[in-house]
N, C-alpha and C. Protein backbone atom coordinates (compact mmCIF):
# COMPACT_ATOMS: atom_id res chain seq x y z
N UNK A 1 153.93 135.21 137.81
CA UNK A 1 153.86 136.61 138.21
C UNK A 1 153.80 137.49 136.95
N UNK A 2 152.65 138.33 136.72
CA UNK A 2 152.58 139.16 135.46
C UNK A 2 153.84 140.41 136.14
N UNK A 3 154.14 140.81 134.47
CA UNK A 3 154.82 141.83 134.62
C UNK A 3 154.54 143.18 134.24
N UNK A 4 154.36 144.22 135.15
CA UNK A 4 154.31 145.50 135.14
C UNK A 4 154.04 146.44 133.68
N UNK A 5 152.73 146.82 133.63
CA UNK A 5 153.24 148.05 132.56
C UNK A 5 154.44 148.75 132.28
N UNK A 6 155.14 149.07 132.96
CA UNK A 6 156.37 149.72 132.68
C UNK A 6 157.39 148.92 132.42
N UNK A 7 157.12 147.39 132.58
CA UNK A 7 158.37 146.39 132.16
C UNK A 7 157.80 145.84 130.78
N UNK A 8 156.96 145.90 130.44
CA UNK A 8 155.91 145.77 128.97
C UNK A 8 156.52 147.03 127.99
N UNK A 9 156.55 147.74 128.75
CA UNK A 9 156.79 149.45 127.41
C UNK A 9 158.65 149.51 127.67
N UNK A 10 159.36 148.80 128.57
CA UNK A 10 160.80 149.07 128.62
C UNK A 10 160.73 147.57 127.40
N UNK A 11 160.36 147.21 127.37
CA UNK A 11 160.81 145.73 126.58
C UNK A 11 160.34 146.18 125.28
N UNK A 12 160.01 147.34 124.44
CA UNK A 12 159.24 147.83 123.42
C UNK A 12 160.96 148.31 122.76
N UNK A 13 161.11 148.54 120.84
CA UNK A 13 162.19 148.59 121.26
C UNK A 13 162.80 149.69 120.93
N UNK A 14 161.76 150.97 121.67
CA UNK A 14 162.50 152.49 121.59
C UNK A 14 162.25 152.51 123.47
N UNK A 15 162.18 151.45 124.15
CA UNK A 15 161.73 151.38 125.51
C UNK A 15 160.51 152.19 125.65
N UNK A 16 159.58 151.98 124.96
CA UNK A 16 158.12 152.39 124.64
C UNK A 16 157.83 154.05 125.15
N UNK A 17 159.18 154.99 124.68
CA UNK A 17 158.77 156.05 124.78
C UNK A 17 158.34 156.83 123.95
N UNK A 18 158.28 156.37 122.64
CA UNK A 18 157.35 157.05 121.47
C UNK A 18 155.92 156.74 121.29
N UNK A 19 154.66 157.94 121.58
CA UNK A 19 153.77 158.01 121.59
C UNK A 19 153.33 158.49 120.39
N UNK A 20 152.71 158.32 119.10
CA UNK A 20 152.16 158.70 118.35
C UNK A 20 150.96 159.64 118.66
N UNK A 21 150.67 160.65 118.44
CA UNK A 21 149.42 161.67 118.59
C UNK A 21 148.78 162.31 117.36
N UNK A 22 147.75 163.03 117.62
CA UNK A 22 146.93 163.57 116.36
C UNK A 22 146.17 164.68 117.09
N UNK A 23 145.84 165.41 116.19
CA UNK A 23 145.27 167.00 116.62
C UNK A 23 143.71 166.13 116.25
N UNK A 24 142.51 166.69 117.03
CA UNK A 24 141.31 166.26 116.61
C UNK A 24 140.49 166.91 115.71
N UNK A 25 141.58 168.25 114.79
CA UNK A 25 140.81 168.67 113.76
C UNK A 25 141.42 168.45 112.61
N UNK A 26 142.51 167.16 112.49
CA UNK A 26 143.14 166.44 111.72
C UNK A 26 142.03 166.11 111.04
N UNK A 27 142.44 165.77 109.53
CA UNK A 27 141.99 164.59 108.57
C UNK A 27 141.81 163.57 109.38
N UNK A 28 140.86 162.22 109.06
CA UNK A 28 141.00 161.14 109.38
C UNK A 28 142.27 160.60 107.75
N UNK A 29 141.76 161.16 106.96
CA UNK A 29 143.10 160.60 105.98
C UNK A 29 144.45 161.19 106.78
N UNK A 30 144.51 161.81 106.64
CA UNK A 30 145.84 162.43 107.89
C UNK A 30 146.54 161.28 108.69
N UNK A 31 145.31 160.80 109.69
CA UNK A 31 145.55 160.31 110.79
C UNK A 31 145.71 158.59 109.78
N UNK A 32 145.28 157.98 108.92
CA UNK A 32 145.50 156.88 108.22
C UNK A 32 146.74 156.97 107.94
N UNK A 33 147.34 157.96 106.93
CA UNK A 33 148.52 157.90 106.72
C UNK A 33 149.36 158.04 108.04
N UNK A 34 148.85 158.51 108.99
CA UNK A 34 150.57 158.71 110.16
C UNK A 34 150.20 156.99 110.56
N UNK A 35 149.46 156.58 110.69
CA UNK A 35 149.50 154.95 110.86
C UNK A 35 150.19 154.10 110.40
N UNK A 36 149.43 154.41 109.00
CA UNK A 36 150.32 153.35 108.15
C UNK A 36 151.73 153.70 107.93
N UNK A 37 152.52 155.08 107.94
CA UNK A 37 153.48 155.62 108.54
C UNK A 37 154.44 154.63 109.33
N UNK A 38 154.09 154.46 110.35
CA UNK A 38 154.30 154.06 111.56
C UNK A 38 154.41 152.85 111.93
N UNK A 39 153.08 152.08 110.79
CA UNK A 39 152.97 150.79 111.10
C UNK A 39 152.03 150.78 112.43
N UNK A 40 151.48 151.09 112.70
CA UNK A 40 150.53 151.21 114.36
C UNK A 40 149.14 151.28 113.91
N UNK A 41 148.44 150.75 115.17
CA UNK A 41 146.62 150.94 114.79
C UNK A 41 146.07 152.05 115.52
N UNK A 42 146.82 152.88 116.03
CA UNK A 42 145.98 154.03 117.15
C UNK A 42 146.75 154.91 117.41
N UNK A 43 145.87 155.97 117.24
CA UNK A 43 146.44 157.17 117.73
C UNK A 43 145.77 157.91 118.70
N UNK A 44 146.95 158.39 119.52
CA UNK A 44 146.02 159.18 121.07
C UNK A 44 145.84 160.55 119.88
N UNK A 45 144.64 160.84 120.55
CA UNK A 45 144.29 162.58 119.93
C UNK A 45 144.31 163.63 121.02
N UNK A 46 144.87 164.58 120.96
CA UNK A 46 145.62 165.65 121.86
C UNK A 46 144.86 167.37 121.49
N UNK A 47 144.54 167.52 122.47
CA UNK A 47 144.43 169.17 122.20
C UNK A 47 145.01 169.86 123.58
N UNK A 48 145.70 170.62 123.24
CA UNK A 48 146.34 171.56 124.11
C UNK A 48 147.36 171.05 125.00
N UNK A 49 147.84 169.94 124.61
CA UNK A 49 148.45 168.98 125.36
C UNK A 49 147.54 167.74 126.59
N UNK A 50 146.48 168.21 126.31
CA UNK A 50 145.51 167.33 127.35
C UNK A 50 145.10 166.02 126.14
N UNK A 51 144.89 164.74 126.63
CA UNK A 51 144.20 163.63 125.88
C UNK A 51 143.29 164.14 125.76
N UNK A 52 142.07 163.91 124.01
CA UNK A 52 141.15 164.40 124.13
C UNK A 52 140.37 163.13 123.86
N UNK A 53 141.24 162.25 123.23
CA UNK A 53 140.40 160.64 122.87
C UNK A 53 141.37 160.06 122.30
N UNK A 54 140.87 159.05 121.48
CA UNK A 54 141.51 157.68 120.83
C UNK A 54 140.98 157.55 119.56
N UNK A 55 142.52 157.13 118.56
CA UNK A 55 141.52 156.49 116.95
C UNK A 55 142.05 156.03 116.60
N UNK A 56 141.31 154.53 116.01
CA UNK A 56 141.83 153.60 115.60
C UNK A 56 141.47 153.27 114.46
N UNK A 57 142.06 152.30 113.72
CA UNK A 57 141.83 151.65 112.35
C UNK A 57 140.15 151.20 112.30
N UNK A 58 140.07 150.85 113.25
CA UNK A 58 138.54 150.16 113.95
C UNK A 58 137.77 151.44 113.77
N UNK A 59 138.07 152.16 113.87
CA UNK A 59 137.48 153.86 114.17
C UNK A 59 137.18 153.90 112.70
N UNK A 60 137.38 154.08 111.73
CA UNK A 60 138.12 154.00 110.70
C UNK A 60 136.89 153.30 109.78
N UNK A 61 137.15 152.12 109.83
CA UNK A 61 136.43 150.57 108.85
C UNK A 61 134.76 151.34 109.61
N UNK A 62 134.33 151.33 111.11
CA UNK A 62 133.07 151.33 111.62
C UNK A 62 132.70 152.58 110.85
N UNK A 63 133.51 153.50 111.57
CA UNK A 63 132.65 155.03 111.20
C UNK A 63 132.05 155.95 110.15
N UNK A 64 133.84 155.92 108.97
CA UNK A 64 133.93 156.20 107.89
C UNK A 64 133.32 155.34 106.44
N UNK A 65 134.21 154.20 106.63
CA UNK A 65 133.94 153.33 105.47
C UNK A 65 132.86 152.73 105.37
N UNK A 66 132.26 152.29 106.36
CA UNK A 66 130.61 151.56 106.78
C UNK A 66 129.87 152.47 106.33
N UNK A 67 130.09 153.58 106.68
CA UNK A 67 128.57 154.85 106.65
C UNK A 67 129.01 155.79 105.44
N UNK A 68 129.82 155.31 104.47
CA UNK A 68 130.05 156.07 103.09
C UNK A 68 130.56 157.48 103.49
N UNK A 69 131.70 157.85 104.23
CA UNK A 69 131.79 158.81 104.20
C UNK A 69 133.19 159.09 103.79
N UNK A 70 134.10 160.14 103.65
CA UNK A 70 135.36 159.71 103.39
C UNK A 70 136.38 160.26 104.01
N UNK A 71 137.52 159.51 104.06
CA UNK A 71 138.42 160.09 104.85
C UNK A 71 139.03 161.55 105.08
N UNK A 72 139.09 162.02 104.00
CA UNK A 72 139.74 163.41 103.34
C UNK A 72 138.96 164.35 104.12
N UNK A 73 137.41 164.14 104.16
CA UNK A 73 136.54 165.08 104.65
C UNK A 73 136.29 165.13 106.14
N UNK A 74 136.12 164.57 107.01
CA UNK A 74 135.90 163.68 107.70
C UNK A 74 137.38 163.68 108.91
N UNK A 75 136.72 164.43 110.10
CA UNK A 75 137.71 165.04 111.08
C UNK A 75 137.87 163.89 112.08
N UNK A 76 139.25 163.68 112.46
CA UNK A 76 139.14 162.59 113.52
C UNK A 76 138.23 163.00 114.78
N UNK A 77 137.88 164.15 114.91
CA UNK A 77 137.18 164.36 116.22
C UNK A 77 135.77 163.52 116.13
N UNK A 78 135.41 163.55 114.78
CA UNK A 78 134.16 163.28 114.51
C UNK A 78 134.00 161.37 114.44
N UNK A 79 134.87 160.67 114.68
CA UNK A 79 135.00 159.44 114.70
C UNK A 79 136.27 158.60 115.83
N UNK A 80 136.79 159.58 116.68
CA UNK A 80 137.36 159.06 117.94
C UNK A 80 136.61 158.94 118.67
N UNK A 81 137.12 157.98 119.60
CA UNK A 81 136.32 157.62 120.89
C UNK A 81 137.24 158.71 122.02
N UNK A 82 135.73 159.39 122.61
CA UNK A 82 136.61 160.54 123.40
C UNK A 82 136.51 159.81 124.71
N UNK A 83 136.13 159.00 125.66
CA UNK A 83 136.06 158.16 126.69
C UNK A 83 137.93 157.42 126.75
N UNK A 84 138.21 157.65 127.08
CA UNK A 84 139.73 156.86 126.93
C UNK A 84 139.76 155.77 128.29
N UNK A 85 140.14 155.01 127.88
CA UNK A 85 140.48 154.10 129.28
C UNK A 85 141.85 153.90 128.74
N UNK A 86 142.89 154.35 130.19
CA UNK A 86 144.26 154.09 130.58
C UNK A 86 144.64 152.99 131.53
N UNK A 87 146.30 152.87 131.34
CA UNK A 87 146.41 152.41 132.45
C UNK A 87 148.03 152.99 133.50
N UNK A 88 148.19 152.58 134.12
CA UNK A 88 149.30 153.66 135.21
C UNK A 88 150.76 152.67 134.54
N UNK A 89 151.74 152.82 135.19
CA UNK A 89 152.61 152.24 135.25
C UNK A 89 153.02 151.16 135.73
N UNK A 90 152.44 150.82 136.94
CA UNK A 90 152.87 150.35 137.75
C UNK A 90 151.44 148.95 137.80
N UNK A 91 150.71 148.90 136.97
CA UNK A 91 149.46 147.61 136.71
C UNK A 91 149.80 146.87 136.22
N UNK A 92 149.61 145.91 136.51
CA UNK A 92 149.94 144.55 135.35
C UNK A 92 149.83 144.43 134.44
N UNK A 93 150.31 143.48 133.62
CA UNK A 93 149.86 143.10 132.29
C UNK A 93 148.78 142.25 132.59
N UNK A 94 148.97 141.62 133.35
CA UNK A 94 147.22 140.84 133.49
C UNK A 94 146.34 141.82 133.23
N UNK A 95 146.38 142.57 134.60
CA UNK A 95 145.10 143.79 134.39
C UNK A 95 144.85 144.56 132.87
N UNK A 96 146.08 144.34 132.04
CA UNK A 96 145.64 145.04 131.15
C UNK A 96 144.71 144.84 130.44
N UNK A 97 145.21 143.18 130.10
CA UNK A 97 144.78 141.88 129.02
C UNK A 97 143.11 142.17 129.73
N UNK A 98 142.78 141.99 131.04
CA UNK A 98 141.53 141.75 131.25
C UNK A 98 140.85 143.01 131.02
N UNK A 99 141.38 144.03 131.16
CA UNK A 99 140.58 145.62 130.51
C UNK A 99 139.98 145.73 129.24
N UNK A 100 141.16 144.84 128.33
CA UNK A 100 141.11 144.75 126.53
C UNK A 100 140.07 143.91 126.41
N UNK A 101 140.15 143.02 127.39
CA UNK A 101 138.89 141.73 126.77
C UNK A 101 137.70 142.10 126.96
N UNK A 102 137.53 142.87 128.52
CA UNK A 102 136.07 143.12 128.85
C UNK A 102 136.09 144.33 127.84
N UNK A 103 136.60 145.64 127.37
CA UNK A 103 136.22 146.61 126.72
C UNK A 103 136.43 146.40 125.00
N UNK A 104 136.85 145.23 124.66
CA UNK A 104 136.77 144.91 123.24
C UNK A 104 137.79 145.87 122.68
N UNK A 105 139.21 146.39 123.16
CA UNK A 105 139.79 147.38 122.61
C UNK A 105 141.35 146.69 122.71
N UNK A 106 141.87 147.37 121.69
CA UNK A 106 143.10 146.65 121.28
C UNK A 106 144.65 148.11 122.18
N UNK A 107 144.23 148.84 122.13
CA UNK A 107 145.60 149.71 122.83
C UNK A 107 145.11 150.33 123.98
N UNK A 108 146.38 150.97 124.97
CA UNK A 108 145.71 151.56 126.18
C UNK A 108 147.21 152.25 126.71
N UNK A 109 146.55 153.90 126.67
CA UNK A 109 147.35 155.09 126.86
C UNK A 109 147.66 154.21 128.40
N UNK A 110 149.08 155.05 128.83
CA UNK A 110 149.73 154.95 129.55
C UNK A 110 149.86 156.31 129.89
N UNK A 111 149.37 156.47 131.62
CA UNK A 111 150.00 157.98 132.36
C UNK A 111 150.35 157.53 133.19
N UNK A 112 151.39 158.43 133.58
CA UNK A 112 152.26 158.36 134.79
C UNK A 112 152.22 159.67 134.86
N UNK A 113 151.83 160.05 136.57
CA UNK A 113 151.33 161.44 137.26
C UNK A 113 150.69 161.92 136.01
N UNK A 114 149.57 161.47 135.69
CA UNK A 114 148.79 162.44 134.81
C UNK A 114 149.35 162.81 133.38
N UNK A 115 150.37 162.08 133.19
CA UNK A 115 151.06 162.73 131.82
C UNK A 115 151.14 161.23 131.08
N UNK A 116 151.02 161.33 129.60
CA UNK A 116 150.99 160.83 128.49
C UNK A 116 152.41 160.31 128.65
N UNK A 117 152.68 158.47 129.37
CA UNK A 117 154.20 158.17 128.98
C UNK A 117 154.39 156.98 128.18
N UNK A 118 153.36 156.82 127.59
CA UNK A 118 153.59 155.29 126.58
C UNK A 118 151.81 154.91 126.19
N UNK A 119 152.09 153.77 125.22
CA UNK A 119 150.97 153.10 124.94
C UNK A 119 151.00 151.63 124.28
N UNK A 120 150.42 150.78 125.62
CA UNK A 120 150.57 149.44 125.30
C UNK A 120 149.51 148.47 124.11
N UNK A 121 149.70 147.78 123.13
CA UNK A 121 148.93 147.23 122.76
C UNK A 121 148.59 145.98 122.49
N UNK A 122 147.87 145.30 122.07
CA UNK A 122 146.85 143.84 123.20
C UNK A 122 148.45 142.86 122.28
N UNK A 123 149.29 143.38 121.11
CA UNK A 123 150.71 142.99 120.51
C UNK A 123 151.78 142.82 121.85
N UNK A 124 151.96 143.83 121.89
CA UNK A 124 152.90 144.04 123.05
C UNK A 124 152.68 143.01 124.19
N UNK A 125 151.63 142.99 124.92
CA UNK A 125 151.15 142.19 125.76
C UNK A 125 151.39 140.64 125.26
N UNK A 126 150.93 140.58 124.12
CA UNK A 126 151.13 139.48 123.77
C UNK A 126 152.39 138.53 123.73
N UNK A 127 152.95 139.58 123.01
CA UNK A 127 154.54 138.78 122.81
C UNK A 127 155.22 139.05 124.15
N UNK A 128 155.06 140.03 125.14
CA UNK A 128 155.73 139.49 126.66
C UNK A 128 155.00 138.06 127.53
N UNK A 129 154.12 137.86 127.10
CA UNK A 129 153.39 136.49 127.40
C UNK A 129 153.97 135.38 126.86
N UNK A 130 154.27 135.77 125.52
CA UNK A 130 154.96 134.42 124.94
C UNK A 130 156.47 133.98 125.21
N UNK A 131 156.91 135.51 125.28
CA UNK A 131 158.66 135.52 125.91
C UNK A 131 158.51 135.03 127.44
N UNK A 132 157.70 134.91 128.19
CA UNK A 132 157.51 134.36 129.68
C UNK A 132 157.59 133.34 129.50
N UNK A 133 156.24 132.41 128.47
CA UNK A 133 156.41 131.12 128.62
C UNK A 133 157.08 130.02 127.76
N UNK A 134 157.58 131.20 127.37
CA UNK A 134 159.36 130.66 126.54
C UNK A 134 160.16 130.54 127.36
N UNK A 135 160.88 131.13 128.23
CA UNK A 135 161.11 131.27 129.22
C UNK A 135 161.34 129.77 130.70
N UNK A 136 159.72 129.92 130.82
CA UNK A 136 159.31 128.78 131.75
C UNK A 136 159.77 127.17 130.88
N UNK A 137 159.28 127.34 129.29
CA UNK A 137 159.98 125.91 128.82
C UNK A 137 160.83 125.81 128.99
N UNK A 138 162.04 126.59 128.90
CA UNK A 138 163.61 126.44 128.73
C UNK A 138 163.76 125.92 130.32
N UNK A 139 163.52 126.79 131.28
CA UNK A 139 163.88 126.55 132.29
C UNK A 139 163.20 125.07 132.82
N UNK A 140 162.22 124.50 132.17
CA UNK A 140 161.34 123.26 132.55
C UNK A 140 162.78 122.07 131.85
N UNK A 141 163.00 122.46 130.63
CA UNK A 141 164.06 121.58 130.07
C UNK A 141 164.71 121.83 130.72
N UNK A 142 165.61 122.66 130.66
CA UNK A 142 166.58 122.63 131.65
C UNK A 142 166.44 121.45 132.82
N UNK A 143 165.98 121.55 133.66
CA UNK A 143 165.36 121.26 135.07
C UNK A 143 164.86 119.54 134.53
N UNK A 144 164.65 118.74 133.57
CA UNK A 144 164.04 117.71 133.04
C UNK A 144 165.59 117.27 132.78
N UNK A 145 166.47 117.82 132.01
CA UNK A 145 167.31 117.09 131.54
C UNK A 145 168.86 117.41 132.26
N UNK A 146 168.14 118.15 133.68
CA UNK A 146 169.76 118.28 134.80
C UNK A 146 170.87 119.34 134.65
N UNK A 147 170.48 120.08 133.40
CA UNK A 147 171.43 121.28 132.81
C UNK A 147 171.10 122.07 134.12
N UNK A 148 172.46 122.92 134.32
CA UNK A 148 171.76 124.16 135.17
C UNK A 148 171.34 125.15 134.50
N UNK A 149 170.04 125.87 135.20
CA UNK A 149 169.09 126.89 134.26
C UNK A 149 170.24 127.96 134.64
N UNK A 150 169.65 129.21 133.44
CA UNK A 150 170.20 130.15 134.07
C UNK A 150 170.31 131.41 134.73
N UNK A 151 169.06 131.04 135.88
CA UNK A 151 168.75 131.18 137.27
C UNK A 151 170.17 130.72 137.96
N UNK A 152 170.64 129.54 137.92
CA UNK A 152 171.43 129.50 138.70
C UNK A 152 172.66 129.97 138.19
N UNK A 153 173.06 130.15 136.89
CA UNK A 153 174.15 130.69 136.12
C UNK A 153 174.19 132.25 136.81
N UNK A 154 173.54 133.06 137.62
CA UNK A 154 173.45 134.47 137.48
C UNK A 154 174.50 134.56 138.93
């Protein structure tokens, strides 16, 4: 059973309520440094409080550095992807994983009623996949060598 966007961003470990953002008449150097800042590959870009797009490191290497242009100069509006694909709260992590694969994209804003409440990335997903089937081994040992799991300890 996959588990829930919102059990993906509670398992994050500010309980995935810090959203990183950027104005879209930011620097793209701006927006590099709040990254590397941060440690993160994406930033939602915001005007007026509405999403206006997405930018990523990927944004970044394709747009800027490929086509000689430079960061300093060079507005994130002019190299975000303004198309955003989200996802709700309440979707799977399957559904996510299969959004990322078919759209080749590594993060994905999170709304709940229309508002900006997290943002999962293809990381996050990942390591709740691996804590699952960490999980399923223990409880397989368990269950192989007669210990009680602790399923039944609860």
């Amino acid at each position: 059973m996959s588990l829930t966007v919102a059990q993906v961003l509670a398992a994050k470990p500010d309980g995935g309520r810090t959203v990183h953002t950027i104005r879209k008449d930011s620097s793209v150097l701006d927006a590099l440094k709040l990254m590397a800042e941060m440690r993160i590959g994406a930033l939602v870009v915001v005007t007026a409080g509405q999403i206006a797009g997405i930018v990523t490191e990927r944004d970044y290497a394709r747009k800027v550095e490929l086509c000689d242009r430079t960061a300093a100069t060079t507005l994130v509006e002019e190299i975000m992807t303004p198309r955003v694909r989200y996802v709700e709260p309440s979707q799977s992590a399957d559904e996510c994983m299969a959004l990322m694969t078919e759209h080749r994209m590594r993060h994905l804003p999170v709304l709940d009623t229309g508002r900006l409440s997290g943002i999962v990335s293809i990381g996050d997903l990942l390591k709740q996949q691996i804590a699952d089937q960490q999980f399923t081994i223990d409880q397989l040992e368990h269950y192989i060598h007669g210990a009680p799991s602790a399923a039944h300890l609860r």
